[in-house]
Protein backbone atom coordinates (compact mmCIF):
# COMPACT_ATOMS: atom_id res chain seq x y z
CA UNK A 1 49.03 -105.71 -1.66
CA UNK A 2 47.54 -102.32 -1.07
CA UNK A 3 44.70 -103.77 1.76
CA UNK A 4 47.22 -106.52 3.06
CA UNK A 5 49.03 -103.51 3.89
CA UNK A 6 46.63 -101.47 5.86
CA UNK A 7 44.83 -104.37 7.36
CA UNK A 8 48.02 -105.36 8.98
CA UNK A 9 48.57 -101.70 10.13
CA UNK A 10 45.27 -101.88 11.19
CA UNK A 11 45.47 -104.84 13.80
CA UNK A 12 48.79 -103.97 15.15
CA UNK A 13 47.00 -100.57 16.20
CA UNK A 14 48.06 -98.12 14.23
CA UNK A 15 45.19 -95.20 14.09
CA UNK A 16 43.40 -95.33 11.20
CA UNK A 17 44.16 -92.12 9.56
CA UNK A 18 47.64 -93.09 9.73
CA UNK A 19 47.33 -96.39 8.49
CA UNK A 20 45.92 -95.10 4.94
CA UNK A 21 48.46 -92.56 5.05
CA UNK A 22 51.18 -94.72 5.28
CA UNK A 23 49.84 -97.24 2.40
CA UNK A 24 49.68 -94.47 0.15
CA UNK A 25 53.16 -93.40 0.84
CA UNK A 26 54.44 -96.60 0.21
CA UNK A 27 52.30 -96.92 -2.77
CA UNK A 28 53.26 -93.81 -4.73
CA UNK A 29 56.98 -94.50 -3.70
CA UNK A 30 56.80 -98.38 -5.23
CA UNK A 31 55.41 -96.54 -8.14
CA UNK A 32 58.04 -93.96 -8.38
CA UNK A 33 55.57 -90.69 -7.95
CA UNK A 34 56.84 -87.64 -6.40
CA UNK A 35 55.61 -87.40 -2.60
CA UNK A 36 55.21 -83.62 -3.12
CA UNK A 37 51.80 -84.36 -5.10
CA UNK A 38 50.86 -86.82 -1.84
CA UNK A 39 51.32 -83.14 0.50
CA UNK A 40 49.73 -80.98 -2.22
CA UNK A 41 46.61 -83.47 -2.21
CA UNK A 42 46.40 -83.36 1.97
CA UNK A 43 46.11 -79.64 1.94
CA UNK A 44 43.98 -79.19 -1.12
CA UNK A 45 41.36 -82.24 -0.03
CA UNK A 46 40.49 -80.19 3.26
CA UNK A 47 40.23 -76.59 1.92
CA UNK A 48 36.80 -76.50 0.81
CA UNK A 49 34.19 -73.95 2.78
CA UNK A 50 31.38 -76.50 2.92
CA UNK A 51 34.12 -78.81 5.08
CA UNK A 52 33.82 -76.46 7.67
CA UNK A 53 30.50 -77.02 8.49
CA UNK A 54 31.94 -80.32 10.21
CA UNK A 55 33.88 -78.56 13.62
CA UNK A 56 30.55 -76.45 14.03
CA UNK A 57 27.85 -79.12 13.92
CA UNK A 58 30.15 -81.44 15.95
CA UNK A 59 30.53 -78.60 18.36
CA UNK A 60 26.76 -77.67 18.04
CA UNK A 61 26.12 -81.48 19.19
CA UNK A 62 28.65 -81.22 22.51
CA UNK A 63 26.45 -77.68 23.35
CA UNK A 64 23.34 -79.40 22.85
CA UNK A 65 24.19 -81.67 25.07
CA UNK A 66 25.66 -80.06 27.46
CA UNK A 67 23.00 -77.48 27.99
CA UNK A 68 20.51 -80.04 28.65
CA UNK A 69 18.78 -79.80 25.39
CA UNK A 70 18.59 -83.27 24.69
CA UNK A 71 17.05 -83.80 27.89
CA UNK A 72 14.00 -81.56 26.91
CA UNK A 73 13.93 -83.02 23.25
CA UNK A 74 13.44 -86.87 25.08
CA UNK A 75 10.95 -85.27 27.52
CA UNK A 76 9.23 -84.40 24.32
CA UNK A 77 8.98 -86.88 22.90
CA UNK A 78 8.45 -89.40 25.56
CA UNK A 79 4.84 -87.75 26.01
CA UNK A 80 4.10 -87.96 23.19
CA UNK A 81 4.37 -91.68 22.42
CA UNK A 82 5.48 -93.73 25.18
CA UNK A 83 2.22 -95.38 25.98
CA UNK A 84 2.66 -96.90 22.70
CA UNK A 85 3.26 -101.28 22.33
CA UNK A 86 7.35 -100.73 22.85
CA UNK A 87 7.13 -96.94 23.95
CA UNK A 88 9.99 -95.81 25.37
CA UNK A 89 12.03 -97.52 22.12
CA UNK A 90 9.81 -95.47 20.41
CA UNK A 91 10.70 -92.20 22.66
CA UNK A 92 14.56 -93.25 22.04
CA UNK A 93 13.51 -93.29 18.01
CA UNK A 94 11.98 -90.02 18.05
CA UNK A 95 14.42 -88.34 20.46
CA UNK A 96 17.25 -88.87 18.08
CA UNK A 97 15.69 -87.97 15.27
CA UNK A 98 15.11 -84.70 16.55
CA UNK A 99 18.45 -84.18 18.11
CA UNK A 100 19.72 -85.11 14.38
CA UNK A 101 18.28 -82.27 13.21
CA UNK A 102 20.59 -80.02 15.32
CA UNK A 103 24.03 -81.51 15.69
CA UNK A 104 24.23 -83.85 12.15
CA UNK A 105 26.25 -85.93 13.75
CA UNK A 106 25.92 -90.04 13.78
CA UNK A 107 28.24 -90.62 17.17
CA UNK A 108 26.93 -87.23 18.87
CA UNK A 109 23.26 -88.37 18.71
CA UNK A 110 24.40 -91.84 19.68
CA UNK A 111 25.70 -90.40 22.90
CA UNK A 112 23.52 -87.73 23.82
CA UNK A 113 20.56 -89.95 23.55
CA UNK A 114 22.43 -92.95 24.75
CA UNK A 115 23.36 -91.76 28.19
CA UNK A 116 19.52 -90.31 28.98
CA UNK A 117 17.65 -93.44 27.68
CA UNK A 118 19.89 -96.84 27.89
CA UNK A 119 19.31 -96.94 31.73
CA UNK A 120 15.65 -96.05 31.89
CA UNK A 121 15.14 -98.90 28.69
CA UNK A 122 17.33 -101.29 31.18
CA UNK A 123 14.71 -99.97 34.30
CA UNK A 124 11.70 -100.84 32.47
CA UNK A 125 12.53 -104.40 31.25
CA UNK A 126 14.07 -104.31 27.93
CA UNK A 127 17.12 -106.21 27.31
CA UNK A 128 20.37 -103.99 27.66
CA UNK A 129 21.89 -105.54 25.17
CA UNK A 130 19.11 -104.44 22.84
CA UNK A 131 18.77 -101.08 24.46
CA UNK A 132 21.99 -100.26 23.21
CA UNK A 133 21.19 -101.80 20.07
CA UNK A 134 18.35 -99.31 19.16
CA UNK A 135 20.62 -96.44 21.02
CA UNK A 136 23.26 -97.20 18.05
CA UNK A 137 20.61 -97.55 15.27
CA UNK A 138 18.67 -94.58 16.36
CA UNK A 139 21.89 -92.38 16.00
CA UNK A 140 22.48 -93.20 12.93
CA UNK A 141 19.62 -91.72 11.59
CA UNK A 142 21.94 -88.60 11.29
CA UNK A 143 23.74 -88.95 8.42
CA UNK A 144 20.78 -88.89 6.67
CA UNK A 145 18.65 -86.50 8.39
CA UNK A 146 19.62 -82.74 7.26
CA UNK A 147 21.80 -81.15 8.15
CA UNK A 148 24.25 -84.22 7.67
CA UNK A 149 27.75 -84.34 8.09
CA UNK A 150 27.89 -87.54 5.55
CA UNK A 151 26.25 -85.50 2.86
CA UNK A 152 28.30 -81.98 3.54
CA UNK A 153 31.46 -84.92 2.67
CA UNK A 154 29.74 -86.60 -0.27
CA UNK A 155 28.32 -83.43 -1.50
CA UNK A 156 32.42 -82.00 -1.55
CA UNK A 157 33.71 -85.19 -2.98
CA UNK A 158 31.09 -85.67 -5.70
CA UNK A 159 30.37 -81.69 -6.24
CA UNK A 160 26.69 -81.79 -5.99
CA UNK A 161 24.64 -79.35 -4.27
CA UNK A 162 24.63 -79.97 -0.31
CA UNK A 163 20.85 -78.52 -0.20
CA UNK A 164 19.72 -80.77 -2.54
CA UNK A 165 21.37 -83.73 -0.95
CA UNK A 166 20.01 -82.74 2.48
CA UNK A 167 16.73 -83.01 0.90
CA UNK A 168 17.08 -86.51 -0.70
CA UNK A 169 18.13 -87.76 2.50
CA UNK A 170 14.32 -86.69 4.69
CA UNK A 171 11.70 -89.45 3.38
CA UNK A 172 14.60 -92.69 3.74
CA UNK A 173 15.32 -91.06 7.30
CA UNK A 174 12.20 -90.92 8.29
CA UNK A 175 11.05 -94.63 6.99
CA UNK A 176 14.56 -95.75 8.37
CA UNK A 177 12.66 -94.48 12.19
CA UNK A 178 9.74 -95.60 11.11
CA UNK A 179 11.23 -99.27 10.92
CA UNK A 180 13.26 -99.00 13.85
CA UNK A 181 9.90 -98.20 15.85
CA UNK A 182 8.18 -101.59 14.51
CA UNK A 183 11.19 -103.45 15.53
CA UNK A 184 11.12 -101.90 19.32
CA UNK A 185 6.88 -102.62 18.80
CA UNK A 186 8.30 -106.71 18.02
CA UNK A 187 11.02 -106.97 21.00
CA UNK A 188 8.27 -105.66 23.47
CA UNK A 189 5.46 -108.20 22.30
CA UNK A 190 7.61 -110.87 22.39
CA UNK A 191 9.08 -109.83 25.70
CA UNK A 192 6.27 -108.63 27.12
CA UNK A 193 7.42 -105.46 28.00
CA UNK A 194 4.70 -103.32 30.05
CA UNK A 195 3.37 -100.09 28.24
CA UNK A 196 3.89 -97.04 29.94
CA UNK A 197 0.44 -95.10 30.78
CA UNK A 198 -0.69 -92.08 28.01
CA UNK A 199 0.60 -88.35 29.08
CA UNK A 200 -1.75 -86.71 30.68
CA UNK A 201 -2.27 -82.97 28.88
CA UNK A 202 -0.58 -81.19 31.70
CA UNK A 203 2.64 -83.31 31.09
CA UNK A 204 2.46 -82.64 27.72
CA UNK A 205 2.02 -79.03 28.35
CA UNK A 206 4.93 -78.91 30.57
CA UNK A 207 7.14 -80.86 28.06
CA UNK A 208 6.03 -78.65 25.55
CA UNK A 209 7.02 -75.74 27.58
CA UNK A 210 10.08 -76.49 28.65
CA UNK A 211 11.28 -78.14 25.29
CA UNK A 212 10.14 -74.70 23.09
CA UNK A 213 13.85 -73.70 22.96
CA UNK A 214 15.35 -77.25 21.69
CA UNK A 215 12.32 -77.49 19.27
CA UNK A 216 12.84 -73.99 17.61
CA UNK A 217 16.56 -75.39 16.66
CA UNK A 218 16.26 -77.74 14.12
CA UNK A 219 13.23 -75.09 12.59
CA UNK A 220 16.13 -72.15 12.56
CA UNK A 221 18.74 -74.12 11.07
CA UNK A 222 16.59 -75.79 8.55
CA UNK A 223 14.43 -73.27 7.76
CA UNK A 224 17.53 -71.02 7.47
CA UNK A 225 19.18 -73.57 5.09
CA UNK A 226 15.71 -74.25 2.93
CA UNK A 227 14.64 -70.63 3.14
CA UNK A 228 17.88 -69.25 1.43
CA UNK A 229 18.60 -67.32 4.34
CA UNK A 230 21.99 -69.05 4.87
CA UNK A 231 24.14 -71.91 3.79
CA UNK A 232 24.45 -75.38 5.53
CA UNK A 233 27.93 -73.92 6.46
CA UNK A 234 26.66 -70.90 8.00
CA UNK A 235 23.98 -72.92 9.36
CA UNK A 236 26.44 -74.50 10.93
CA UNK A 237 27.69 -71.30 12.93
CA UNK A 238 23.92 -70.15 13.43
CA UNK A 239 23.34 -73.52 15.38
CA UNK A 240 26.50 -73.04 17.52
CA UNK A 241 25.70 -69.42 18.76
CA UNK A 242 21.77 -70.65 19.55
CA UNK A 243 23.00 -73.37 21.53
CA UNK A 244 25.63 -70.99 23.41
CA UNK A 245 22.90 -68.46 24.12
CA UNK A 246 20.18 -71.61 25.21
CA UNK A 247 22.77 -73.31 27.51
CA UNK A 248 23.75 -70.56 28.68
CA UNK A 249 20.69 -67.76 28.85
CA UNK A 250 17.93 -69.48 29.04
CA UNK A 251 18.77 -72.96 30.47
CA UNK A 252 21.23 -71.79 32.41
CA UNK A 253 23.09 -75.29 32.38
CA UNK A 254 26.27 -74.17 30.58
CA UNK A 255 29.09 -72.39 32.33
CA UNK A 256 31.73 -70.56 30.47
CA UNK A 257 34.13 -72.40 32.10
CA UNK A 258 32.73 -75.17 30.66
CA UNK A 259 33.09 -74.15 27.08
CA UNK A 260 36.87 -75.34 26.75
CA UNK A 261 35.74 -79.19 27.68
CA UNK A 262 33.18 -78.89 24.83
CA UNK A 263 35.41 -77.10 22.27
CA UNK A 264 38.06 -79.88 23.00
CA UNK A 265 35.78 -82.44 22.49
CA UNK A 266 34.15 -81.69 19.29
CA UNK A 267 37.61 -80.68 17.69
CA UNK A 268 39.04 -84.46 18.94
CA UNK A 269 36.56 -85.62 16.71
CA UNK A 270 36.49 -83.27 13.79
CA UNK A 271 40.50 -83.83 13.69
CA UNK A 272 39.67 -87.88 13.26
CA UNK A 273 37.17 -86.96 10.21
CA UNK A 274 39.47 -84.39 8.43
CA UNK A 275 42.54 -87.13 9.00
CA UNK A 276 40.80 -89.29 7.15
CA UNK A 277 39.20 -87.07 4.37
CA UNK A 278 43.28 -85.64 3.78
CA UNK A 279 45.06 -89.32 4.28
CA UNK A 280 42.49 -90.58 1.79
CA UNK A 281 43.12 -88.29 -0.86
CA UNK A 282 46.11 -89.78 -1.72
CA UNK A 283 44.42 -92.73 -3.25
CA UNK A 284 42.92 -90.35 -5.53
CA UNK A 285 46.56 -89.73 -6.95
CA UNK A 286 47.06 -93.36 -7.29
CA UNK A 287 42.95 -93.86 -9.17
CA UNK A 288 44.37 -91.14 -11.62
CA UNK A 289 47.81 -92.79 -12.26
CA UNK A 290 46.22 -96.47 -12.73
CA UNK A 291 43.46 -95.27 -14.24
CA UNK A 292 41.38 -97.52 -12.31
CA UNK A 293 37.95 -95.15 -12.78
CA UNK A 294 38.43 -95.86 -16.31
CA UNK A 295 39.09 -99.64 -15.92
CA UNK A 296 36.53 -100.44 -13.64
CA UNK A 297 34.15 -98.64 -15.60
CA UNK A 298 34.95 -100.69 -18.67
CA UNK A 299 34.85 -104.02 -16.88
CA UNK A 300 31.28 -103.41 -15.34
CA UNK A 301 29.71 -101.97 -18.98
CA UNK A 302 31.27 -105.42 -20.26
CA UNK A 303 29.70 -107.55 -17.62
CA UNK A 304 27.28 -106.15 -16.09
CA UNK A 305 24.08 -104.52 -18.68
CA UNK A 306 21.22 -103.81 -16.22
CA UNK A 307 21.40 -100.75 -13.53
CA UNK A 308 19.34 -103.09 -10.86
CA UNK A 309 22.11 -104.92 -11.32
CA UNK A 310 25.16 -102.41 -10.56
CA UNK A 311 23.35 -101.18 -7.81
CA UNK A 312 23.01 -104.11 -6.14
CA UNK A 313 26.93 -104.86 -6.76
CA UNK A 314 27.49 -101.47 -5.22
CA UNK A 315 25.35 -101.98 -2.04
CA UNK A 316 26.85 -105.46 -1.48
CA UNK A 317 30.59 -103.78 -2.45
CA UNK A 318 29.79 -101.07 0.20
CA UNK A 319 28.46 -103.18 2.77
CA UNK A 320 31.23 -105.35 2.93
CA UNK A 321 33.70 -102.21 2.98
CA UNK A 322 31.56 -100.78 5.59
CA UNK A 323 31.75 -103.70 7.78
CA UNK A 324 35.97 -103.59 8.01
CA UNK A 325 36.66 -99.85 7.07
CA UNK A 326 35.78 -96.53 8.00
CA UNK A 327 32.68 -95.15 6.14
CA UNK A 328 34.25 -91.18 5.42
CA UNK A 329 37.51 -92.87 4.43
CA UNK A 330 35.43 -95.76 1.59
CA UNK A 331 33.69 -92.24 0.06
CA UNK A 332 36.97 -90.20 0.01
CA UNK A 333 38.90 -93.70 -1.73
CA UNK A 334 36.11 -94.36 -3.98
CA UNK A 335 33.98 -91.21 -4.58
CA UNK A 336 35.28 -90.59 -7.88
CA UNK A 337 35.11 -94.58 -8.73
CA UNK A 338 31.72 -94.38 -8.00
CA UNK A 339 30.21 -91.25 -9.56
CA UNK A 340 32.12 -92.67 -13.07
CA UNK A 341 30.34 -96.10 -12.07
CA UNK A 342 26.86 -93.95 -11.36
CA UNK A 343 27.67 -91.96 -14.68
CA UNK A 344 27.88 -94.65 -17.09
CA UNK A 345 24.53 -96.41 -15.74
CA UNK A 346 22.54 -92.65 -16.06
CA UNK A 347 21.94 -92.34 -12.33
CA UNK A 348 20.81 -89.56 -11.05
CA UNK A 349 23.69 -88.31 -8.67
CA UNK A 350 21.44 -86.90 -6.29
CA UNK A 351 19.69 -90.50 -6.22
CA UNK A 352 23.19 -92.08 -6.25
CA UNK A 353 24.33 -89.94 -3.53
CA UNK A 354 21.50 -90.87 -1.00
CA UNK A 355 22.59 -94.70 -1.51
CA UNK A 356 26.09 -93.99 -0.56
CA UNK A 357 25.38 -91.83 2.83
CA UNK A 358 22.35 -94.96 3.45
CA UNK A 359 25.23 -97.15 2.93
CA UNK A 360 27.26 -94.90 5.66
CA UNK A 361 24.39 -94.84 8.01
CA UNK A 362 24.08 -98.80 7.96
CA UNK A 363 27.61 -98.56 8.21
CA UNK A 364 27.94 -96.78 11.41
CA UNK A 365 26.10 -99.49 13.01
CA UNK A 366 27.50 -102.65 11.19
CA UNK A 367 29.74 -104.74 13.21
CA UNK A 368 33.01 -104.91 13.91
CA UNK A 369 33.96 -101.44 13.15
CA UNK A 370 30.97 -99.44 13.43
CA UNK A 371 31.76 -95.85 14.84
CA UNK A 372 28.65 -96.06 16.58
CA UNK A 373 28.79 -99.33 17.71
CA UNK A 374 31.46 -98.41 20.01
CA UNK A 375 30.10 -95.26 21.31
CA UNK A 376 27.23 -97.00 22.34
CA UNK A 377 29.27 -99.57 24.53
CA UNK A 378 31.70 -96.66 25.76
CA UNK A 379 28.03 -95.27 27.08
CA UNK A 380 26.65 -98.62 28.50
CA UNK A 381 29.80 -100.75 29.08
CA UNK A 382 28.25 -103.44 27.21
CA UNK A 383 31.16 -105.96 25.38
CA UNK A 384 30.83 -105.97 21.48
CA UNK A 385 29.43 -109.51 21.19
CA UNK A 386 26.49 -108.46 23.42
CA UNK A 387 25.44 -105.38 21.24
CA UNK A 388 26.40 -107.84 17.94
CA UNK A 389 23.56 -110.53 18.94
CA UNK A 390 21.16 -107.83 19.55
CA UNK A 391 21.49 -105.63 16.72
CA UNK A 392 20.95 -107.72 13.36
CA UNK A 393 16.99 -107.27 13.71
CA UNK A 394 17.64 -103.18 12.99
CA UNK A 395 20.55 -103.86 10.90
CA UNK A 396 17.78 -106.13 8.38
CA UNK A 397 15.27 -103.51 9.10
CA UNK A 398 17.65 -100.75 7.52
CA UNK A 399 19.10 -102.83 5.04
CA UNK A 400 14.98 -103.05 3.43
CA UNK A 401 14.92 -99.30 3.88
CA UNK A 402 18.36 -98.90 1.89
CA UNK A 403 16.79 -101.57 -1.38
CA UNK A 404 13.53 -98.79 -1.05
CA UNK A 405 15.89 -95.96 -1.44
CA UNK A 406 17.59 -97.62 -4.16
CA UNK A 407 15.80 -98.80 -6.53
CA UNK A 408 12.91 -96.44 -5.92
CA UNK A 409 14.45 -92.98 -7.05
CA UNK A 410 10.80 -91.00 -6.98
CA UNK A 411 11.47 -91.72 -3.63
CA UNK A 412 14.35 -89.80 -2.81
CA UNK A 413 14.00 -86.75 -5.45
CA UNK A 414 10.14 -86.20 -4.47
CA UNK A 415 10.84 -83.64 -2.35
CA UNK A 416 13.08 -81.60 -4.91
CA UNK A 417 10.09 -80.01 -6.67
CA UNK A 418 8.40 -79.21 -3.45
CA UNK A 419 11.42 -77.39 -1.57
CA UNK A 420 13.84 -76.61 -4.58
């Protein structure tokens, strides 16, 4: 009754934020619950101080961006690898991956990098359609390259250290490129797309050069985070102020007048995300009242006796969520499902938590209601059946990466020893 509900709320256009708050009003009034609990649970589901490192790596993104920084990162990394079989995929790839390293953000990576490199892949005789494809995929990477905005969210939900989750999330990220890059290697072979000649080592000088600035950002915020100088919240702030003082100082690209635009966009989008995390909540009132954590719990120990097993009920589960809902809003609703789920299997919630935000990465990018997915056609004007057919290839290719990262722990706590 519950998803009848919002799926018809859904497709008559009501926002989404809205459309779980609404459900969950009419739930807890069917069941005769007092609505004061429902306001109680808004306020108290935002007030956390690691939730604020959302507005500022949202708003670090929009500075980035605006002060030309992600201009310099592609430079970067276009010398360094576009004479490669599929090299200016490769350069989109890489380009992201380093401007996820600075804003943390899925759709602000998908844009930033989107709006340099869909037209030049379009220029040089890849597909559009698959341009914006690898555009989408490539900015997903963020949620699981530190510092991520899906783990700051998971790590508040399932109250596990952010740090250590940031950490978890660096070897699947950087296989996750790695198979993104053999897919763009595939779609050039078989389209014979022509390879780009090496830099020569004054361009990569020059790109070096002029892309110090952008380069030191990700190795201040994350060696700030890993160094115990600062938390990923403060982090946060420190990445804000060095892109102010880049754009502005040394760049020279960003105005002053300018900074209302960016403000206003970054807080559009943080107010979507913290919608969602408070509307959301109010399932957790319901869970409690039906006890559902408890029943679920008991019907999976009763039928299903081998973890390989759960966890491949939970990636399916998830997927299929992913596909029709909004990824912040399915951890919010079923965080504390899960980590009783994860709890009665012995997974390791640091392990457990790196399958969810792979989940959310895929997630971004899974048709029909990938966030991503329509970033990337706001950026190219591309219709969503064109990016559909062209994406699956990277959608398989991540889906391999996310049975690695499951059922492969060593794989995701590896790094703990070394950096914890």
């Amino acid at each position: 009754m519950l998803s009848a509900g919002f799926g018809s709320l859904v497709v008559i256009g009501v926002p989404f934020a809205f459309a779980i708050g609404l459900v969950v009003v009419g739930a807890l009034w069917i069941a005769d619950i007092d609505l004061i609990l429902l306001s109680q649970s808004f306020v108290a589901s935002t007030q956390s101080f690691s939730l604020l490192a959302i507005p500022f790596f949202m708003l670090a993104g929009e500075l980035m961006s605006a002060g030309g920084l992600s201009e310099r990162l592609v430079r970067v990394a276009d010398v360094f690898v576009r004479h490669l079989t599929g090299g200016l995929g490769h350069v989109t790839v890489v380009a992201a991956l380093i401007f996820a390293t600075i804003s943390g953000s899925a759709p602000a990576t998908t844009a930033a990098i989107g709006a340099i490199m869909i037209p030049v892949m379009t220029q040089r005789g890849y597909q559009r359609g698959f341009a914006v494809a690898l555009v989408v995929c490539a900015g997903v990477l963020a949620p699981l390259i530190p510092p991520s905005i899906a783990f700051v969210i998971w790590g508040v939900i399932a109250e596990q250290s952010i740090s250590r989750l940031f950490t978890a999330g660096i070897l699947p990220g950087l296989l996750m490129a790695i198979s993104l890059m053999i897919i763009c290697y595939l779609h050039a072979k078989r389209h014979k797309v022509a390879t780009i000649p090496r830099a020569t080592f004054a361009e990569v000088r020059d790109a070096l050069r002029g892309g110090i600035w952008a380069l030191l950002a990700p190795v201040i915020v994350l060696g700030g985070i890993y160094g115990g100088i600062f938390t990923p919240t403060e982090a946060s702030v420190v990445s804000c102020v060095y892109a102010i003082f880049v754009g502005t100082v040394i760049e020279r690209r960003l105005k002053l007048n300018d900074l209302p635009a960016i403000v206003w966009r970054a807080l559009s989008v943080t107010a979507i995300i913290m919608s969602i995390i408070a509307f959301s909540s109010g399932f957790g009132i319901i869970v409690a009242q039906a006890q559902l954590a408890h029943h679920l719990t008991e019907w999976l120990t009763a039928h299903i006796h081998e973890k390989w097993q759960m966890l491949l009920a939970l990636n399916v589960m998830f997927m299929l969520l992913a596909a029709i809902m909004d990824e912040i809003a399915i951890m919010v609703v079923l965080g504390p499902l899960l980590m009783a789920i994860a709890a009665s299997f012995q997974v390791d919630p640091i392990h457990f938590g790196t399958i969810i935000v792979t989940n959310v990465a895929m997630g971004m990018a899974t048709p029909p209601v990938g966030y991503c997915l329509f970033v990337g056609m706001a950026v190219s004007g591309l219709k969503l059946g064109e990016v559909t057919r062209a994406i699956w290839p990277c959608i398989l290719a991540m889906f391999a990466v996310l049975m690695l990262v499951t059922y492969v722990p060593a794989f995701t706590l590896v790094l703990q020893d070394v950096l914890h």
